[in-house]
Protein backbone atom coordinates (compact mmCIF):
# COMPACT_ATOMS: atom_id res chain seq x y z
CA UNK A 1 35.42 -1.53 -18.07
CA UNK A 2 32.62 -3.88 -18.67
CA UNK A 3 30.19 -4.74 -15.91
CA UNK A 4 29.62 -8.31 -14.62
CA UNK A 5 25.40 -9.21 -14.46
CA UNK A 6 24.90 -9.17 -11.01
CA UNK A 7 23.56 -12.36 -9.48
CA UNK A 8 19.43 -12.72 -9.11
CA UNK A 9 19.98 -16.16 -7.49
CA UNK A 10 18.40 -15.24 -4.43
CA UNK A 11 14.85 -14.57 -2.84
CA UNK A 12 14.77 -11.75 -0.55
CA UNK A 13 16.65 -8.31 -0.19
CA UNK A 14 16.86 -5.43 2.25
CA UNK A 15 17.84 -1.95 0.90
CA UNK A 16 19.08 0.47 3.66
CA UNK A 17 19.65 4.54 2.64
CA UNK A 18 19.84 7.54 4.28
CA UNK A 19 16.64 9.40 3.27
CA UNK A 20 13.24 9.03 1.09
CA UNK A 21 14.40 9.17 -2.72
CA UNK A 22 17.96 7.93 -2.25
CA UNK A 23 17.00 4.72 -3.93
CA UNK A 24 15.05 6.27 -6.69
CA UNK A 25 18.10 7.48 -8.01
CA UNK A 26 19.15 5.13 -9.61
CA UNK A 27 18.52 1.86 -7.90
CA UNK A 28 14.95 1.55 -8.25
CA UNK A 29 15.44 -0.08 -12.04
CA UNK A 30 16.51 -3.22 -10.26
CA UNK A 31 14.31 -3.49 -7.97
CA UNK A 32 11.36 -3.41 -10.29
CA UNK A 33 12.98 -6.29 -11.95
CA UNK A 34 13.69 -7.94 -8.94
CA UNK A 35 10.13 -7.93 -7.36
CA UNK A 36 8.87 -9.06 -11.09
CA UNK A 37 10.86 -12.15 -10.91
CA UNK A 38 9.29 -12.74 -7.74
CA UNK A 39 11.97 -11.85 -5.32
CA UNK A 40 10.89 -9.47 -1.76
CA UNK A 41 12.90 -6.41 -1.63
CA UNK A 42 12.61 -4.43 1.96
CA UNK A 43 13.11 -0.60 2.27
CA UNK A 44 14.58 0.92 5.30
CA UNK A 45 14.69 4.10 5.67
CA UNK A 46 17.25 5.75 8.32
CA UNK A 47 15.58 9.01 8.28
CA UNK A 48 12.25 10.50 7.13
CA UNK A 49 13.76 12.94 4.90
CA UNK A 50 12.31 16.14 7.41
CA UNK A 51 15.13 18.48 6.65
CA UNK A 52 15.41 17.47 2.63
CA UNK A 53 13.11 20.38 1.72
CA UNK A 54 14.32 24.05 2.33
CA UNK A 55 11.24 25.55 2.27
CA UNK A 56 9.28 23.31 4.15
CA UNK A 57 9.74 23.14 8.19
CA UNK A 58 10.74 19.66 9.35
CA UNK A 59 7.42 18.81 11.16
CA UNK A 60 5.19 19.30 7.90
CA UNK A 61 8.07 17.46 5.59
CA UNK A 62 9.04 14.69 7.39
CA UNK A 63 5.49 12.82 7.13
CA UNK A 64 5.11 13.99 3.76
CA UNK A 65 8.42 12.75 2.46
CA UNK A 66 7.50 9.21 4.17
CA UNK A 67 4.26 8.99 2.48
CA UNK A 68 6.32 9.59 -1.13
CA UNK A 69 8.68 6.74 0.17
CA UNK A 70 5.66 4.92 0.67
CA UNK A 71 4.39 5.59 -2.73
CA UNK A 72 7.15 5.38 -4.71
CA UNK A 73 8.24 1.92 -3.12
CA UNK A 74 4.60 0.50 -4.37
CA UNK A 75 5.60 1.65 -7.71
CA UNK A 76 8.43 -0.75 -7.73
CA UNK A 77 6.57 -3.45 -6.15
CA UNK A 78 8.18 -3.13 -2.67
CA UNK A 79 5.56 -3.40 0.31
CA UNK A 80 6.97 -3.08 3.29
CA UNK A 81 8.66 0.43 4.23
CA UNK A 82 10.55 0.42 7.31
CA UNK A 83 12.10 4.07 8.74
CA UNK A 84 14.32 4.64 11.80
CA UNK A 85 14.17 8.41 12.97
CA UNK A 86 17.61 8.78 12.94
CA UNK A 87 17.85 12.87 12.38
CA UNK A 88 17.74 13.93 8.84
CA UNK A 89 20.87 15.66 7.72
CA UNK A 90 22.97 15.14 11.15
CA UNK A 91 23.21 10.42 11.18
CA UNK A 92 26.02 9.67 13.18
CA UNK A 93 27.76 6.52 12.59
CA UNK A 94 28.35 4.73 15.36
CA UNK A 95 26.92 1.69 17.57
CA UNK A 96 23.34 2.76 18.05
CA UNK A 97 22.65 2.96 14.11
CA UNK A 98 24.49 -0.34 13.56
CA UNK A 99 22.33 -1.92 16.22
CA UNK A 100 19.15 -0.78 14.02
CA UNK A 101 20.26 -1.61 11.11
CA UNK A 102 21.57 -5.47 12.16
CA UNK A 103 17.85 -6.01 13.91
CA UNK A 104 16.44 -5.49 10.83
CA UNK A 105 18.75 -7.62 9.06
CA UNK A 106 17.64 -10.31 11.74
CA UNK A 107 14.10 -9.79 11.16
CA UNK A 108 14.07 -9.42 7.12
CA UNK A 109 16.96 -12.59 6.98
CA UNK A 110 17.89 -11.03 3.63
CA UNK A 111 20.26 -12.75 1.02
CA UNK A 112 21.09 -9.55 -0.47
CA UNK A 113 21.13 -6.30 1.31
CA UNK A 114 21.91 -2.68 -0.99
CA UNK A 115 23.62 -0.11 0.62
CA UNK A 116 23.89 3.61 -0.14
CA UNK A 117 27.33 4.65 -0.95
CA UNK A 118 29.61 4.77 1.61
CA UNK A 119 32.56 6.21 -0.69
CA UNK A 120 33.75 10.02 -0.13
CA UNK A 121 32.53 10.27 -3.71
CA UNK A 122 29.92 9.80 -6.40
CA UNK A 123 31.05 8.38 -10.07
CA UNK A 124 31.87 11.10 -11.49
CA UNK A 125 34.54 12.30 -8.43
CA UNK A 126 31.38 14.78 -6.98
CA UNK A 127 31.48 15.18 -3.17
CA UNK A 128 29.10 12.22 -1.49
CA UNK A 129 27.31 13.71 1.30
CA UNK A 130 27.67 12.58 5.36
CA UNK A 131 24.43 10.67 5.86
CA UNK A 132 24.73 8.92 3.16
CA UNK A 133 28.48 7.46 4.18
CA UNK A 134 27.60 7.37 7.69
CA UNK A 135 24.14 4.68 6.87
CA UNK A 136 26.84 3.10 4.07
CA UNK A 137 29.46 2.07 6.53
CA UNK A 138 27.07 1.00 9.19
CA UNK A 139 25.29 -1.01 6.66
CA UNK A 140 28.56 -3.03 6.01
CA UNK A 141 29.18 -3.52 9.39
CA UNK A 142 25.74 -4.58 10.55
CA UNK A 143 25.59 -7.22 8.36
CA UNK A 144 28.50 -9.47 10.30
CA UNK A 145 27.19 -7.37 13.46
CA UNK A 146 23.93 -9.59 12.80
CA UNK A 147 25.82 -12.53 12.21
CA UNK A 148 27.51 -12.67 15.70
CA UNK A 149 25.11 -14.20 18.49
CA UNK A 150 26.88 -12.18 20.85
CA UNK A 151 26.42 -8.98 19.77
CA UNK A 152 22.68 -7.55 20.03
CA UNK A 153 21.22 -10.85 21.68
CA UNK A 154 17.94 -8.87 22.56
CA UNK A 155 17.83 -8.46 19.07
CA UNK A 156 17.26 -12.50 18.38
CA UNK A 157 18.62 -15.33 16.63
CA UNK A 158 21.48 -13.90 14.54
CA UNK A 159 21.43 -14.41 10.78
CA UNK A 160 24.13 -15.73 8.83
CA UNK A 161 22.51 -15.87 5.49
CA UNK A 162 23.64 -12.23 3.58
CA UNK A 163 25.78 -13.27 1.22
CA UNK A 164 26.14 -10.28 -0.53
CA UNK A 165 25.99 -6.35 -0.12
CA UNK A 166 25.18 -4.21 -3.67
CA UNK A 167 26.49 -0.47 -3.21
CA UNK A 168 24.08 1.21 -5.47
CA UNK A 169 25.72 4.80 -6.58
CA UNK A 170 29.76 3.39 -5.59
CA UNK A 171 32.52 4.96 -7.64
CA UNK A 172 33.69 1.26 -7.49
CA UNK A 173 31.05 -0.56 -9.48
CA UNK A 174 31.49 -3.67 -11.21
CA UNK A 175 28.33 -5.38 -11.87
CA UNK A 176 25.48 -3.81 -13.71
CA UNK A 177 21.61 -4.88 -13.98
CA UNK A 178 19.78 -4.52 -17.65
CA UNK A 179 16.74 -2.13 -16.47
CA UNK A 180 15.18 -1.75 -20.08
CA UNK A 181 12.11 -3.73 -19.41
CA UNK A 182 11.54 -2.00 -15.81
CA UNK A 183 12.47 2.01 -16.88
CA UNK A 184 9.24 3.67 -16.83
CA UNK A 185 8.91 2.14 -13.48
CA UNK A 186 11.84 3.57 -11.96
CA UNK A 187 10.82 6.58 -13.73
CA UNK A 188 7.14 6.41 -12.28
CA UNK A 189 8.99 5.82 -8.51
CA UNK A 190 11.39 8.96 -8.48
CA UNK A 191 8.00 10.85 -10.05
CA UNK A 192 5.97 9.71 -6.56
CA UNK A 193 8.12 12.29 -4.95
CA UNK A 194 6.31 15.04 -5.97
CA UNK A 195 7.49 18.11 -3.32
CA UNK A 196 10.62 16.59 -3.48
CA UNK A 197 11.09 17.57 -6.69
CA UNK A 198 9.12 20.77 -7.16
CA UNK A 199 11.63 22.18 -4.62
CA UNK A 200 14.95 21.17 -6.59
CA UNK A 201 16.34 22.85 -9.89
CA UNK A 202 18.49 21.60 -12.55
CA UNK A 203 18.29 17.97 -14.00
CA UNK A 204 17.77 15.89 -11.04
CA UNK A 205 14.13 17.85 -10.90
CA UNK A 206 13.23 15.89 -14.11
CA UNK A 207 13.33 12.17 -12.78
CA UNK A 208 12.79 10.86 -16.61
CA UNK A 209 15.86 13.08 -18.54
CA UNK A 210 18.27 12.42 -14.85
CA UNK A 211 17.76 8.72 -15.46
CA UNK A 212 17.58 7.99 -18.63
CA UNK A 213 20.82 10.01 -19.05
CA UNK A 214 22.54 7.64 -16.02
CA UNK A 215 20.85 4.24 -17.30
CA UNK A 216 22.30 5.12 -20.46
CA UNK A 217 25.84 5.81 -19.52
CA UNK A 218 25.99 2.87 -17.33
CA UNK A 219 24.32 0.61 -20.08
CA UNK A 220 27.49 1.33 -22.46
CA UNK A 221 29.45 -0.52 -20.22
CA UNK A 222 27.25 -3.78 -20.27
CA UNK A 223 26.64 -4.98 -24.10
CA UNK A 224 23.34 -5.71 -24.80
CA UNK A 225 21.56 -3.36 -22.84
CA UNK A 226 19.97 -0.43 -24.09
CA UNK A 227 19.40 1.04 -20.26
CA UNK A 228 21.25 -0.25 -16.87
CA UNK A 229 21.98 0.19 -13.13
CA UNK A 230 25.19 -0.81 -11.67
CA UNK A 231 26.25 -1.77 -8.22
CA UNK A 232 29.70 -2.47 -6.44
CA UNK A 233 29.01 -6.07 -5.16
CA UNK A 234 30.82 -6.53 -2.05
CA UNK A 235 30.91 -10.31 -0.42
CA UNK A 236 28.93 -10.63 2.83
């Protein structure tokens, strides 16, 4: 199948994931290109990652993971880092994360917001995990949560202007993004999280051989692009 371009005519963004490094993964291509056209691209975090790192206790990780966030968003161009202390590893979906997620959609006003997968699945058919789907599902529904003045009023005005959400990492994508120009970026923000990485094995440890592989495979589905990112581009 041959991915659509996805559309770039718009001016500000708001990712929400799970954890720190969940948008390195794979997303962070397109948002190098994005901020380089100009456009303002908003992290938030619904965790700080504290129980990502086996053999490292939660109080010592999850400050250190949120300083790599930090880091490896300013590699991408991305300056504003938002997190929610939702607990790493046990998110529950439900009406207090959707309420977090839709103020921050009021207060960013984003035309685009990218969601971690919300799909049982990765491509490839392996197992997605539960914080990611729980944060993917809320996203979804906190974007028309924050369009309805009468839900979350203390959370002010609502905002009616997301007119798209990108899935980054969906079994169901359709549009792509040519990365080629913005690669060693991506490469550089998956690198920034250093004790992430020199805790894992096997090829997601090397961030520039577990990326270039992906960008790769996705790019044979969009001619003309050497390296790519897709997304499943959902209608707001």
């Amino acid at each position: 199948m041959e991915l659509t371009p996805m559309p770039e005519d718009w001016t500000r963004a708001l990712a929400v994931v799970a954890h720190p490094d969940d948008l390195e993964y794979g997303a962070a291509g397109a948002i190098a290109r994005w901020t380089d056209q100009g456009k303002e691209v908003v992290y938030l975090l619904a965790t700080r990652g504290e129980a990502g790192i086996d053999t490292m206790a939660p109080a010592e990780c999850g400050p250190l993971r949120e300083a790599e966030q930090v880091a490896a968003a300013a590699e991408v161009g991305v300056k504003v880092v938002e997190f929610l202390d939702h607990p790493d590893g046990l998110i529950e979906y439900g009406i207090p994360l959707r309420r977090d997620i839709a103020g921050a959609i009021r207060r960013h006003r984003p035309e685009l917001v990218i969601a971690s997968n919300h799909h049982d699945t990765f491509p490839g058919g392996h197992r997605n995990m539960a914080d990611h789907v729980a944060v993917g599902r809320a996203t979804l529904d906190a974007v028309r949560d924050a369009a309805n003045r009468w839900l979350f009023p203390e959370l002010g005005d609502p905002w009616q202007g997301t007119r798209w959400i990108a899935v980054a990492a969906s079994p169901l994508a359709m549009h792509g993004v040519d990365i080629g120009a913005h690669f060693d970026r991506a490469v550089a923000s998956l690198a920034a999280h250093r004790a992430y990485l020199a805790a894992l094995s096997g090829d997601m440890a090397d961030p520039t051989s577990f990326l270039r592989g992906q960008a790769e495979q996705v790019a044979g589905q969009m001619p003309g692009a050497a390296l790519a990112t897709a997304f499943e581009l959902i209608p707001a």
